[in-house]
N, C-alpha and C. Protein backbone atom coordinates (compact mmCIF):
# COMPACT_ATOMS: atom_id res chain seq x y z
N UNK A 1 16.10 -1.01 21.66
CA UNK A 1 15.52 -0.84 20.34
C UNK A 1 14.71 -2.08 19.97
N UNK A 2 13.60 -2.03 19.17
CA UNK A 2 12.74 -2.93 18.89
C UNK A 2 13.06 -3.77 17.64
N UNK A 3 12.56 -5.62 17.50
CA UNK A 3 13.25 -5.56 16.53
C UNK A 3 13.00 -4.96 15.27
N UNK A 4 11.98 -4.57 15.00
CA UNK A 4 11.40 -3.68 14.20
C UNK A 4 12.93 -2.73 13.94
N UNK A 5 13.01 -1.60 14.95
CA UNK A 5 13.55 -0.92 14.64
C UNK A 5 15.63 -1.30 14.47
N UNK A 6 15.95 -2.65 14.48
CA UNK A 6 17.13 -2.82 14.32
C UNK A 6 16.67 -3.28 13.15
N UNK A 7 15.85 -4.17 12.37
CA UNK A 7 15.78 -4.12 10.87
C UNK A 7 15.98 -3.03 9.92
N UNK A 8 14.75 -2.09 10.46
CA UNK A 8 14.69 -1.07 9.63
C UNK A 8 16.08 -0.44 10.10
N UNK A 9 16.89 0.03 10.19
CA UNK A 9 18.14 0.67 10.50
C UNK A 9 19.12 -0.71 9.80
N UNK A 10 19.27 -1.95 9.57
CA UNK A 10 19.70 -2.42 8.64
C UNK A 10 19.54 -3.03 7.45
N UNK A 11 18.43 -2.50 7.31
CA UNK A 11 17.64 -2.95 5.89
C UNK A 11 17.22 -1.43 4.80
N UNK A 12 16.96 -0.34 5.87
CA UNK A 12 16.07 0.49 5.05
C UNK A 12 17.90 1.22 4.33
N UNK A 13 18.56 1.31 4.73
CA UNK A 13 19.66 1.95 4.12
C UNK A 13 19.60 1.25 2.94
N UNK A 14 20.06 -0.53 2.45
CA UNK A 14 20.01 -1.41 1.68
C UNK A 14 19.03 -1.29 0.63
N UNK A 15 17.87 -0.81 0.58
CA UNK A 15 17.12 -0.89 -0.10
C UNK A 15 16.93 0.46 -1.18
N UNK A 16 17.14 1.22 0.21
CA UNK A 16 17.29 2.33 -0.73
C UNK A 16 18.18 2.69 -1.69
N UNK A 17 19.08 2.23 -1.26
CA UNK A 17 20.87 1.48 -2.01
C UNK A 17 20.35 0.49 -3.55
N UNK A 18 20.11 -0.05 -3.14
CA UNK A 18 19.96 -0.79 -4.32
C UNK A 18 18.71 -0.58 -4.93
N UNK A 19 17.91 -0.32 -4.60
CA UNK A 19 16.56 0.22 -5.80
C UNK A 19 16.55 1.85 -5.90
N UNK A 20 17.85 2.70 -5.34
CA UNK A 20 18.01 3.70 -6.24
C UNK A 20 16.71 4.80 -5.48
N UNK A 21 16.04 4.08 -4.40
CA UNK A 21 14.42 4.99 -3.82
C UNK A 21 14.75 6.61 -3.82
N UNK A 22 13.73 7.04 -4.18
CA UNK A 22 13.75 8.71 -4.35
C UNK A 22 12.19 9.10 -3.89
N UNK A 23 11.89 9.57 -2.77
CA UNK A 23 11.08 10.24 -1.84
C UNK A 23 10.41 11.46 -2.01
N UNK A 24 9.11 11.25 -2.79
CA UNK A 24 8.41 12.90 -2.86
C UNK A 24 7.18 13.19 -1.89
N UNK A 25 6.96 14.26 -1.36
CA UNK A 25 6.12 14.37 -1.02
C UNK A 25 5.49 13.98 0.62
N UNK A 26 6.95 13.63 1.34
CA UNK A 26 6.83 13.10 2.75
C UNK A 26 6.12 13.77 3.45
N UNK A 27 6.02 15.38 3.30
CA UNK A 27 5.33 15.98 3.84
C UNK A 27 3.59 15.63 3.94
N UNK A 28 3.20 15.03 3.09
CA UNK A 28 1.59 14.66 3.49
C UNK A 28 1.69 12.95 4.17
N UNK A 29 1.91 12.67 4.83
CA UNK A 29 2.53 11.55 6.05
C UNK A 29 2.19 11.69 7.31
N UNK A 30 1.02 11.52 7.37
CA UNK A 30 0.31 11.64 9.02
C UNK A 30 1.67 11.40 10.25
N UNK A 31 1.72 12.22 10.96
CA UNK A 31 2.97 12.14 11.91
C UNK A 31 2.51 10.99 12.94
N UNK A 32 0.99 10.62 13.12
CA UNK A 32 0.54 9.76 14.16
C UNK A 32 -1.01 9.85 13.63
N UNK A 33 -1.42 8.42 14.57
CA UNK A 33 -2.66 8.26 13.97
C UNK A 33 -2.85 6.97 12.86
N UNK A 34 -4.09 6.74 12.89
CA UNK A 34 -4.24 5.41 11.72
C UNK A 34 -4.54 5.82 10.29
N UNK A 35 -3.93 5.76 9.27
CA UNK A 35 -4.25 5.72 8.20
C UNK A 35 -3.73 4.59 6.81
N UNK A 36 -4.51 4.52 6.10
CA UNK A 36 -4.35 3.24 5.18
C UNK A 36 -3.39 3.77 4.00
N UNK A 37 -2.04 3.34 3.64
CA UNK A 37 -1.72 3.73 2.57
C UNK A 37 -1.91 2.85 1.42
N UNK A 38 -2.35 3.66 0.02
CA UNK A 38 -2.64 2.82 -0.83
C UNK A 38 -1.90 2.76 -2.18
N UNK A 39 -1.84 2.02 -2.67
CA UNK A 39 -0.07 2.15 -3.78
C UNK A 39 -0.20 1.15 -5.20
N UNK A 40 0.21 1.63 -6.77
CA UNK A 40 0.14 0.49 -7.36
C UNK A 40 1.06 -0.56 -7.27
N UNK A 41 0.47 -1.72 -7.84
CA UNK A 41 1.54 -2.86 -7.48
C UNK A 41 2.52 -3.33 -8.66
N UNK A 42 3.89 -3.36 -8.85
CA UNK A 42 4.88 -3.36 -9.25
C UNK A 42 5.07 -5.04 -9.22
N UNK A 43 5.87 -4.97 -8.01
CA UNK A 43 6.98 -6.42 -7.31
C UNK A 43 6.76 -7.07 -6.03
N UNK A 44 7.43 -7.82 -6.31
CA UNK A 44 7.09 -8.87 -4.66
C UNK A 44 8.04 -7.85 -3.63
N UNK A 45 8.59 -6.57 -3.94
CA UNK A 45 9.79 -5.80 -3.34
C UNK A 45 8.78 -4.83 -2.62
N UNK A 46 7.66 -4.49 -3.55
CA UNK A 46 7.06 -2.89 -3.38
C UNK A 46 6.93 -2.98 -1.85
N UNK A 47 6.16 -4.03 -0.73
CA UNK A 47 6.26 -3.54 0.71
C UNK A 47 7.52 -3.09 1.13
N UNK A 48 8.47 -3.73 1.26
CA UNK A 48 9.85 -3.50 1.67
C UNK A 48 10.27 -2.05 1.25
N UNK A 49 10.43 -1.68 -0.19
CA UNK A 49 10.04 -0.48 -0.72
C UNK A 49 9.47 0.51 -0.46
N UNK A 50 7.96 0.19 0.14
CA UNK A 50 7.24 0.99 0.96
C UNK A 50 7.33 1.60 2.27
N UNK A 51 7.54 0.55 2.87
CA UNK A 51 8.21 0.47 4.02
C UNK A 51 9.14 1.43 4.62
N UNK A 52 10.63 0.89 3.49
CA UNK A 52 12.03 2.10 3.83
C UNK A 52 11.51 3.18 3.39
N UNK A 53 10.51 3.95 2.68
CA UNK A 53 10.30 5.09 2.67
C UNK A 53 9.57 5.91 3.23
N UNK A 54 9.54 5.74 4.60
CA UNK A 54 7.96 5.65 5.53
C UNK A 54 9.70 5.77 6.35
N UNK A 55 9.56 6.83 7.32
CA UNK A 55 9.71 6.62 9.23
C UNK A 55 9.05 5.94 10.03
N UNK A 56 7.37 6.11 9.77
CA UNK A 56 6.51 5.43 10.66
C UNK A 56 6.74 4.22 9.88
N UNK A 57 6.28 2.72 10.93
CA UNK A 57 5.82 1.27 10.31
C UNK A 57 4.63 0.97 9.76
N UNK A 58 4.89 0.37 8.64
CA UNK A 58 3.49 0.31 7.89
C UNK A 58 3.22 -1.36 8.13
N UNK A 59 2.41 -1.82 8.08
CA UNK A 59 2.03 -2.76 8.01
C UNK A 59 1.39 -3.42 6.85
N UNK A 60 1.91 -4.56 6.19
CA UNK A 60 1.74 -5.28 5.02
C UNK A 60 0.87 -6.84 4.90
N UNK A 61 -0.28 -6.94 3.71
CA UNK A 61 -0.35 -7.94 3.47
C UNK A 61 0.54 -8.96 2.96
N UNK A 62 1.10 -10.19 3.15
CA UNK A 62 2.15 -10.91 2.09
C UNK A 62 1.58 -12.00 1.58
N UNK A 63 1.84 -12.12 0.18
CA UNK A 63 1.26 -13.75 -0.19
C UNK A 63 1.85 -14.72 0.85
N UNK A 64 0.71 -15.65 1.37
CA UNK A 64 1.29 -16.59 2.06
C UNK A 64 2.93 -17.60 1.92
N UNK A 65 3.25 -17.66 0.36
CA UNK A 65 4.06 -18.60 0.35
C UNK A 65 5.66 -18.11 0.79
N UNK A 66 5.27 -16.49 0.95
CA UNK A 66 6.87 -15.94 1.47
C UNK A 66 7.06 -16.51 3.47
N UNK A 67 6.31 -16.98 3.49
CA UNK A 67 6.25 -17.47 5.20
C UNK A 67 6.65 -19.20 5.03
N UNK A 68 6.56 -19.36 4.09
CA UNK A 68 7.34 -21.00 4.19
C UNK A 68 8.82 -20.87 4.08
N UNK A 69 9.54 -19.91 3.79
CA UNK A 69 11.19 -19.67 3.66
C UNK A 69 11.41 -19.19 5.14
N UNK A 70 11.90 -19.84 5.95
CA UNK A 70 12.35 -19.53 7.18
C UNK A 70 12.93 -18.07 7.44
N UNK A 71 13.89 -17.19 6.53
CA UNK A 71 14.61 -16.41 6.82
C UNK A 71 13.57 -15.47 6.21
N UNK A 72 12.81 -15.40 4.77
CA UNK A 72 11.75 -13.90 4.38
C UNK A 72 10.67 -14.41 5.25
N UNK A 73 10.40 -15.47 6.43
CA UNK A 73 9.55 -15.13 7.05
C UNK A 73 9.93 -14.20 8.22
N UNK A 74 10.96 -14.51 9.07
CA UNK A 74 10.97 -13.58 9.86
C UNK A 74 11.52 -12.22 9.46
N UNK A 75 12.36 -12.23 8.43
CA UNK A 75 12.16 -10.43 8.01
C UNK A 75 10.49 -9.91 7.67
N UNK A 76 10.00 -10.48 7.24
CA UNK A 76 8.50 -10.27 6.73
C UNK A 76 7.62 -9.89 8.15
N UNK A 77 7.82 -10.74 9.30
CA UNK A 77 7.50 -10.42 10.00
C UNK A 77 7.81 -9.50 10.82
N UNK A 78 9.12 -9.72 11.17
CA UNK A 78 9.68 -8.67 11.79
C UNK A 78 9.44 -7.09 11.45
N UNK A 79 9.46 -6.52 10.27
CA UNK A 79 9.11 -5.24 9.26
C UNK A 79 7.28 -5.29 9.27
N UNK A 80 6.84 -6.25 9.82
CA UNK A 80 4.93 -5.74 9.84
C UNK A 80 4.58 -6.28 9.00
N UNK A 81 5.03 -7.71 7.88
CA UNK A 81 4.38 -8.21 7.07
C UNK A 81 3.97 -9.32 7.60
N UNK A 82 2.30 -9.65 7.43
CA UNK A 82 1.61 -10.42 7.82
C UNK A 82 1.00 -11.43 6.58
N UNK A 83 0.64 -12.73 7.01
CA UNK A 83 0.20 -13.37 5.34
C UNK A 83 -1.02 -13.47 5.03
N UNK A 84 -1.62 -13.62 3.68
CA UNK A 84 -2.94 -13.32 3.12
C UNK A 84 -3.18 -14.61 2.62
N UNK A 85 -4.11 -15.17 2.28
CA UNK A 85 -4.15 -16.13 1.12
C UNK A 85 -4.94 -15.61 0.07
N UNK A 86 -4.06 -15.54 -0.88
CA UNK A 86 -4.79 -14.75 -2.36
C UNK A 86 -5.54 -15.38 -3.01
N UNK A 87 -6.11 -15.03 -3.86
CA UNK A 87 -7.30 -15.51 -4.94
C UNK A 87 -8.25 -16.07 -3.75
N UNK A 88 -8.57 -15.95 -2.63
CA UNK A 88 -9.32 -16.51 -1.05
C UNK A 88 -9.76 -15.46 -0.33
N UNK A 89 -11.13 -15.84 0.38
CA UNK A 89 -11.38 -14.18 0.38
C UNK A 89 -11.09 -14.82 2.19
N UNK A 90 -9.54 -14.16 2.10
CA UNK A 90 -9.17 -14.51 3.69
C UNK A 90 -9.92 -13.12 4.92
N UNK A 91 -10.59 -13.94 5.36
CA UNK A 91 -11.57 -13.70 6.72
C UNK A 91 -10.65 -12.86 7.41
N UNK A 92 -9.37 -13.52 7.82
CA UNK A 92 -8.69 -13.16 9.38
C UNK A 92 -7.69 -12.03 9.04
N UNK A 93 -7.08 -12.29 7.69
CA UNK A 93 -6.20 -11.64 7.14
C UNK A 93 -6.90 -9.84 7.39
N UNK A 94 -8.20 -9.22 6.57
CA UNK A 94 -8.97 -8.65 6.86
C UNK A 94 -9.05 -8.07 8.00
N UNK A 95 -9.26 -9.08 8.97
CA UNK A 95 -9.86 -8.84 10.38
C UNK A 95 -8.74 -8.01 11.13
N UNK A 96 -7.28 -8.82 10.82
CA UNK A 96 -6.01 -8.26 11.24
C UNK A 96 -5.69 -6.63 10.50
N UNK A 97 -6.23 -6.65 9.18
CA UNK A 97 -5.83 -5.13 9.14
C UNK A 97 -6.76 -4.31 9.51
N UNK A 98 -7.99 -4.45 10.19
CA UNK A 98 -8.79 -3.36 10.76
C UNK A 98 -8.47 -3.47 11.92
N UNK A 99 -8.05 -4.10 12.46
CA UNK A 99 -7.49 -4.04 14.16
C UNK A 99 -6.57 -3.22 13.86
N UNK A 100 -5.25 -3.28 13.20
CA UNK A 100 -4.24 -2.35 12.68
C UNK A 100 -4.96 -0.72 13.06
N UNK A 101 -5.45 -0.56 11.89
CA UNK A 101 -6.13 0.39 11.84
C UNK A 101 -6.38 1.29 13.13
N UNK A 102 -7.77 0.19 13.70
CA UNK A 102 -8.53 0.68 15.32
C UNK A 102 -7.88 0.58 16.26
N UNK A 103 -6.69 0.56 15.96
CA UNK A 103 -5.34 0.65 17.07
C UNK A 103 -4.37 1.61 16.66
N UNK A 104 -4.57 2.53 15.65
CA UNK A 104 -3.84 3.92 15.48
C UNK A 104 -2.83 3.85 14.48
N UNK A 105 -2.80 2.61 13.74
CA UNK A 105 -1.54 2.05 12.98
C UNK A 105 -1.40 2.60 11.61
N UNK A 106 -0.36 2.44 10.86
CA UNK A 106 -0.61 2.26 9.17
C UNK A 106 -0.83 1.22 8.86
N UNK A 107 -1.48 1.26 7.55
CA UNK A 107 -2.13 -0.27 6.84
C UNK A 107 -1.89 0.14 5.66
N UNK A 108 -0.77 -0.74 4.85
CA UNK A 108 -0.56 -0.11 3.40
C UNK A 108 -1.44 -1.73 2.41
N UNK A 109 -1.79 -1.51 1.52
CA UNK A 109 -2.91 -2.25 0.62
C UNK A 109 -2.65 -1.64 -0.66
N UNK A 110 -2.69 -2.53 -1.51
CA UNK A 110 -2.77 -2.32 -3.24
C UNK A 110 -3.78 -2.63 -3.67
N UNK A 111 -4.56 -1.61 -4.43
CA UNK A 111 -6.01 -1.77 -4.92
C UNK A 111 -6.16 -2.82 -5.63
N UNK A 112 -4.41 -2.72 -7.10
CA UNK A 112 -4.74 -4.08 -7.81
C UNK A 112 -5.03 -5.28 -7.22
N UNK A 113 -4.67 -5.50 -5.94
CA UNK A 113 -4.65 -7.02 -5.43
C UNK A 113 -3.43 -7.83 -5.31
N UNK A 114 -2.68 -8.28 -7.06
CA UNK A 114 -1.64 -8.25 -7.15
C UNK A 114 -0.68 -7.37 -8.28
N UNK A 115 0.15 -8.29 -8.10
CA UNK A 115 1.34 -7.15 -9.00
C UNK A 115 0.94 -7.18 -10.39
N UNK A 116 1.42 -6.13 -11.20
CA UNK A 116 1.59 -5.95 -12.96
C UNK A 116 2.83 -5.65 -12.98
N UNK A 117 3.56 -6.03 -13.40
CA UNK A 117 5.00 -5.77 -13.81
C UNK A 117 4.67 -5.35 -14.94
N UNK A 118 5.34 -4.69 -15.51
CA UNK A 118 5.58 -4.44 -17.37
C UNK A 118 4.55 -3.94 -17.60
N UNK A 119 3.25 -3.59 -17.05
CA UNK A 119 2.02 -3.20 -17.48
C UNK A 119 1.71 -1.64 -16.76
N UNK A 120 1.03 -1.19 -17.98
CA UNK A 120 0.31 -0.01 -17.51
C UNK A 120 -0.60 0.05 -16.65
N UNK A 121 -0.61 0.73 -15.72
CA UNK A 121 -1.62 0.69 -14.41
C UNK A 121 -2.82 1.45 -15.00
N UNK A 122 -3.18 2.06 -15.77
CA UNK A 122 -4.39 2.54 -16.19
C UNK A 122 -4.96 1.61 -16.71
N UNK A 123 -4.85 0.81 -17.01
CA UNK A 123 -5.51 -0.94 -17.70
C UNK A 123 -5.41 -1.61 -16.51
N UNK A 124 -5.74 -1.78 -15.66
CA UNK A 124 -5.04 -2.69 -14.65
C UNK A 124 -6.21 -3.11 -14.20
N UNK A 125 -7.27 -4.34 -13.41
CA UNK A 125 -7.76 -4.37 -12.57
C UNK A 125 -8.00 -4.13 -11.54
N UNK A 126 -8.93 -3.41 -10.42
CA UNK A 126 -9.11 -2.89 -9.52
C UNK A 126 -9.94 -3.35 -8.49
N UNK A 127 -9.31 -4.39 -7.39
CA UNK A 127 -10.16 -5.33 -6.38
C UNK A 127 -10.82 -4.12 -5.73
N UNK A 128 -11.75 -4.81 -4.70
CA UNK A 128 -12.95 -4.03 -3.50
C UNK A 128 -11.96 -3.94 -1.87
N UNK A 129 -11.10 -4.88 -2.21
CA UNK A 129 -10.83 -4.94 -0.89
C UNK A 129 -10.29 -3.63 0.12
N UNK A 130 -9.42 -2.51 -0.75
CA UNK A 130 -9.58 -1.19 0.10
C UNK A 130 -11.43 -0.39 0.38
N UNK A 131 -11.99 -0.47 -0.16
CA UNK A 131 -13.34 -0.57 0.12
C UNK A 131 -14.20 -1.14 1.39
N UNK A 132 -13.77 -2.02 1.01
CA UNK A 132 -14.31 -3.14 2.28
C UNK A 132 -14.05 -2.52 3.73
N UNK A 133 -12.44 -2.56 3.46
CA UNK A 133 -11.15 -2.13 4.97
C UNK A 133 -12.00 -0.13 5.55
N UNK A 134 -12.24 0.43 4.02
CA UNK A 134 -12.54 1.71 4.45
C UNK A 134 -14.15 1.56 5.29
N UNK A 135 -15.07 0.83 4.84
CA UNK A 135 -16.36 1.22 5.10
C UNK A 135 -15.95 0.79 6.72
N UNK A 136 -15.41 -0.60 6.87
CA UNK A 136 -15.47 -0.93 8.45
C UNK A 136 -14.93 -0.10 9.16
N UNK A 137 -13.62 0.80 8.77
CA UNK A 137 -12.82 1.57 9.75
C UNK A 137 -12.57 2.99 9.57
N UNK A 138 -13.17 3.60 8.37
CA UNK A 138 -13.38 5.14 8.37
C UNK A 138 -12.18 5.90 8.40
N UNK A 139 -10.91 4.88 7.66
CA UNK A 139 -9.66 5.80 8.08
C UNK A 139 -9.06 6.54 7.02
N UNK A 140 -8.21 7.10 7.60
CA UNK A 140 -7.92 8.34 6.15
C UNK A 140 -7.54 7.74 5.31
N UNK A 141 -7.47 8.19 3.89
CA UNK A 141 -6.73 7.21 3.34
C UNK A 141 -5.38 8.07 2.43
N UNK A 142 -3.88 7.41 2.48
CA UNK A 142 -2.96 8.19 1.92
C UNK A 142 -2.24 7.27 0.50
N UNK A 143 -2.67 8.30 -0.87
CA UNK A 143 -2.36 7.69 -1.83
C UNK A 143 -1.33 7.68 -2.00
N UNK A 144 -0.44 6.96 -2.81
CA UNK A 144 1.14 6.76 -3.05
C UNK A 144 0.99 5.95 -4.67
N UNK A 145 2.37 6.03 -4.89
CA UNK A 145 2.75 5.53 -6.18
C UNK A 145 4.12 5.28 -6.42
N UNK A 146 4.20 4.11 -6.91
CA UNK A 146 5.49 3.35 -7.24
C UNK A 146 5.91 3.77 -9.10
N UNK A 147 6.97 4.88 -9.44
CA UNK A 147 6.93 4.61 -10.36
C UNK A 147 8.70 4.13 -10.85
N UNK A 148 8.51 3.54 -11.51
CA UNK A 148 10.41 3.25 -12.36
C UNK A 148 10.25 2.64 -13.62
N UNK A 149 11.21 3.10 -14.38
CA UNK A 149 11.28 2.82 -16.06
C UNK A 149 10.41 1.37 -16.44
N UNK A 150 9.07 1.18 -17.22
CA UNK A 150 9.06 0.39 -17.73
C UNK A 150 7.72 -0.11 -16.92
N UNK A 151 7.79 0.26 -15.49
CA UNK A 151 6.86 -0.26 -14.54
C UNK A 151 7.28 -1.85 -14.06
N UNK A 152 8.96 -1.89 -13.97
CA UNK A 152 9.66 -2.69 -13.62
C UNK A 152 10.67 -3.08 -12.71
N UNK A 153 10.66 -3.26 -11.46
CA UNK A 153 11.59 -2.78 -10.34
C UNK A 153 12.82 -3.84 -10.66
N UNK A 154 13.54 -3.47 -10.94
CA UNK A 154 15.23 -4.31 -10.66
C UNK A 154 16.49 -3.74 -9.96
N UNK A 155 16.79 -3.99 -9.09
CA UNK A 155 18.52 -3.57 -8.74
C UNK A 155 19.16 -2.35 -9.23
N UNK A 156 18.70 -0.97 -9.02
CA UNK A 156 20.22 -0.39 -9.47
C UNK A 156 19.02 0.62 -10.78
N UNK A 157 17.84 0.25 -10.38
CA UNK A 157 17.43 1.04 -11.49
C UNK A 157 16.69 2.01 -10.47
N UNK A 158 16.46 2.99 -10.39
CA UNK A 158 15.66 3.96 -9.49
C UNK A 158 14.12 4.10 -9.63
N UNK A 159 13.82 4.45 -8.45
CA UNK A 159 12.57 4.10 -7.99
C UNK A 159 12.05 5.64 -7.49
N UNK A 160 11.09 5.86 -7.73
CA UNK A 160 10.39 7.27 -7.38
C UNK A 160 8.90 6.87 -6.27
N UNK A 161 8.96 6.97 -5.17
CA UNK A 161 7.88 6.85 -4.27
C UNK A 161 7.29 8.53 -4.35
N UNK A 162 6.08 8.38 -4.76
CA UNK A 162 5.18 9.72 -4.39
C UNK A 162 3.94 9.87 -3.46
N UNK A 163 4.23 10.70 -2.57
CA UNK A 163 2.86 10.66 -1.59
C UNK A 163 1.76 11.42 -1.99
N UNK A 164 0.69 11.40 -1.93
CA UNK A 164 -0.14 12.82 -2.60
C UNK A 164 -0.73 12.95 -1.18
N UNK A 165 -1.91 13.80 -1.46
CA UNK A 165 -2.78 14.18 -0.17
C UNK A 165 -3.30 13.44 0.29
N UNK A 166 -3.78 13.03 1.95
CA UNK A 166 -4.41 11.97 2.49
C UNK A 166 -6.00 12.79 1.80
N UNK A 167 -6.73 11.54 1.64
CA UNK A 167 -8.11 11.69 1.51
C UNK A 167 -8.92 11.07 2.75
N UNK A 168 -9.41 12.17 2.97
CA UNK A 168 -10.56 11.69 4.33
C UNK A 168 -12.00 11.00 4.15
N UNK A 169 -12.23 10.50 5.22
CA UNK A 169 -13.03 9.41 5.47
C UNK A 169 -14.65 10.20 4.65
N UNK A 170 -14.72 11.52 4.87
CA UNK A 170 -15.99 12.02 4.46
C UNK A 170 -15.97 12.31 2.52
N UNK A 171 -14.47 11.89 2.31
CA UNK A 171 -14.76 12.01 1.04
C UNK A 171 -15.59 10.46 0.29
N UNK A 172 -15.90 9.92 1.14
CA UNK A 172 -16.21 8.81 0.39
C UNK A 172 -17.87 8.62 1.00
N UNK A 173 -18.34 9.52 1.82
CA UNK A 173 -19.49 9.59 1.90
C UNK A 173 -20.96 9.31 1.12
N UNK A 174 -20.88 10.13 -0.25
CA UNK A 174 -21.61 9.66 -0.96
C UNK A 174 -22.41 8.61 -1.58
N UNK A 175 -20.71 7.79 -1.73
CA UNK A 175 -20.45 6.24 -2.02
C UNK A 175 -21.01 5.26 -0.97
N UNK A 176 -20.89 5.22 0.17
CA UNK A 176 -21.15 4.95 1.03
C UNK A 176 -22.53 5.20 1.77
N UNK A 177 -23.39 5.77 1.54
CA UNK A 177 -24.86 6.61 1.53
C UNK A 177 -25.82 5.96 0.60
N UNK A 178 -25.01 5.80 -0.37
CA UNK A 178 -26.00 5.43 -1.85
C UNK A 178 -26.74 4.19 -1.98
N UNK A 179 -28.16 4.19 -1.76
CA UNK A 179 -29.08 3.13 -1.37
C UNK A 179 -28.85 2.40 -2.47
N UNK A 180 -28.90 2.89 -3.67
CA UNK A 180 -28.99 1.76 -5.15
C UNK A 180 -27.60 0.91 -5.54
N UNK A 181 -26.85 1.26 -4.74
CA UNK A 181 -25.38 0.33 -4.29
C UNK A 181 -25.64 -0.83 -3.60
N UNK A 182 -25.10 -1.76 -3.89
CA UNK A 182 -24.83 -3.41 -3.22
C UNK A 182 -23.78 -3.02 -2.88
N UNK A 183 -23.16 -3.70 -1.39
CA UNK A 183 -21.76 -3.35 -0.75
C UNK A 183 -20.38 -3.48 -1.70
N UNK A 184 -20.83 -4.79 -2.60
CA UNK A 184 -19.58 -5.08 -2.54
C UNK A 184 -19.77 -3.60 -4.03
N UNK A 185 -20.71 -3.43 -4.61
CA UNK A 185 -20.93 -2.34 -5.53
C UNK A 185 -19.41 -1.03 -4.71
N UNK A 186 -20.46 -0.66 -3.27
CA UNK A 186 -19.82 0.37 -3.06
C UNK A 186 -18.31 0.22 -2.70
N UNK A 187 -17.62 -0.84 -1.85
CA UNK A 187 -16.19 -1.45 -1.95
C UNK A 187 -15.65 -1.09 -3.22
N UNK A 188 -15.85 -2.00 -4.11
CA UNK A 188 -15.23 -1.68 -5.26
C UNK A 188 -14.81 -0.34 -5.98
N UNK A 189 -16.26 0.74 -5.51
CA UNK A 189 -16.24 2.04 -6.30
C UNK A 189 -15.23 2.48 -5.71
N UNK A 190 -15.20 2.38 -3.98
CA UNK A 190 -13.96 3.50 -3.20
C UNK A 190 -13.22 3.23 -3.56
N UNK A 191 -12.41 1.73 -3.74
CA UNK A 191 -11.15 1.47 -4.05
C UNK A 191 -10.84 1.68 -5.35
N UNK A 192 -11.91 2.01 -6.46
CA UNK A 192 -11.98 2.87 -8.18
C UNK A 192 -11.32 4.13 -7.85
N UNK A 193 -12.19 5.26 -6.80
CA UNK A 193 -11.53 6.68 -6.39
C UNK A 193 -10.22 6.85 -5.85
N UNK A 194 -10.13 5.69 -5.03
CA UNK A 194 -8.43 5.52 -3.96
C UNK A 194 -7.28 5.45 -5.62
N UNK A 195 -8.06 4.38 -6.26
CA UNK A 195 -6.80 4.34 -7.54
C UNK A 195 -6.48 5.40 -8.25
N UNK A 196 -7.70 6.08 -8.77
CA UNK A 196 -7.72 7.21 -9.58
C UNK A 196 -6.87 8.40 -8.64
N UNK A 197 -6.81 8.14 -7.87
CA UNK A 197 -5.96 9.45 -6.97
C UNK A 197 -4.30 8.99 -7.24
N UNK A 198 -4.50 7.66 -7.09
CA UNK A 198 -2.82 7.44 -7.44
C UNK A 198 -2.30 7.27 -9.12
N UNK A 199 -3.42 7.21 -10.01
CA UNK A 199 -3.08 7.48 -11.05
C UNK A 199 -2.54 8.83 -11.44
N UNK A 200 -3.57 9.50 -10.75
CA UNK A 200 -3.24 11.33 -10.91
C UNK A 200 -1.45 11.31 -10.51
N UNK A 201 -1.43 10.98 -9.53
CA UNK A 201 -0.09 11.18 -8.22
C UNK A 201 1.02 10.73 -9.90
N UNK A 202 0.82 9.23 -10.79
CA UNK A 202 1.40 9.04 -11.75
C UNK A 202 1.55 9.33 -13.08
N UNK A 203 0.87 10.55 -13.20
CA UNK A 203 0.56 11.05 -14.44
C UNK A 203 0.76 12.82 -14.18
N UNK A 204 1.00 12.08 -12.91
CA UNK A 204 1.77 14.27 -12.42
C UNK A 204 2.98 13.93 -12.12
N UNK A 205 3.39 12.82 -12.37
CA UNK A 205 5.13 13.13 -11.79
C UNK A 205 5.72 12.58 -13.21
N UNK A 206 4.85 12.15 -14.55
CA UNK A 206 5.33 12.18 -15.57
C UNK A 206 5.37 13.20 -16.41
N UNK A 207 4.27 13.75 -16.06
CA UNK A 207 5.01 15.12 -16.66
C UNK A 207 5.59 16.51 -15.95
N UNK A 208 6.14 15.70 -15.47
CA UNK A 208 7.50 16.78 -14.48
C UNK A 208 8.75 16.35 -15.38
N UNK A 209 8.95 14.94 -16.03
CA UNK A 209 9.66 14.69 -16.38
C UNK A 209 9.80 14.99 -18.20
């Protein structure tokens, strides 16, 4: 077994244990193949989170400073989290998740960039960087959503992961076509549409409730 897979077999039980995780929608979950999952951002938890709710391995950006703690670096690593340097427009970091990608992988990314705790994700800021990742690598993309009371992840309070439909590479065609667009113009817009799909995904599982 890989160590990958002796983590996840003693971690993904744990997590789900204690953040209460509740799984909709597994069925739209590419069985194989590269696709980018994209998710709002909550907590410094949501990869791990992401992660145990996924069979397949996803692969994660991490703020750099979780790699200076000896022990969340090698779980971080070990589980597919790799480090970014934020507010930096890291080159390699980038480079590493389109290889991901052009090697058949998952690549999970948060449009916000970083987290909002306590905040409404319809107000939220919305980086280019799923944009960027889509124009270079054309991969599907599968929306998701983190929701729990308050838009606050703690211990013991439950957590609702929702998958919606993967969106394909030709839906973003237009965007991507459009001469009167500057790149980082069109970046930004895809990763506007990638959000708005996971807003939907959060504004359809609130009123279920």
């Amino acid at each position: 077994m890989t160590f990958y897979g002796v983590l996840y077999k003693l971690f993904a039980w744990f997590f789900r244990w204690i953040f209460r995780v509740q799984v909709k929608g597994e069925e739209n979950i590419p069985s194989d193949g590269a696709v980018m999952v994209c998710t709002n951002h909550i907590s410094a938890f949501d990869p791990f989170i992401i992660i145990v709710s996924n069979t397949r391995q996803i692969f994660f950006m991490g703020k750099k400073e979780l790699f200076k703690i000896p022990v969340l670096k090698q779980i971080s690593k070990g589980v597919g989290v790799f480090p970014v340097e934020r507010g930096a427009n890291d080159v390699g970091a980038i480079k590493q998740a389109i290889k991901l990608l052009e090697s058949g992988k998952i690549f999970g990314i948060f449009p916000q960039g970083t987290r909002h705790s306590g905040e409404d994700p319809h107000k939220t800021q919305i980086k280019s960087g799923v944009g960027l990742i889509e124009e270079k690598t054309g991969a599907p993309v599968l929306p998701c959503c983190i929701i729990t009371k308050d838009n606050r992840i703690k211990p013991f309070r439950p957590v609702t992961i929702v998958y919606g439909e993967v969106i394909e590479p030709s839906e973003f065609s237009d965007i991507l076509n459009d001469e009167t667009l500057k790149s980082k113009e069109k970046h930004k817009k895809i990763s506007e549409t990638v959000f708005n799909k996971i807003l939907e995904l959060i504004d359809g599982e609130a009123n279920e409730r």
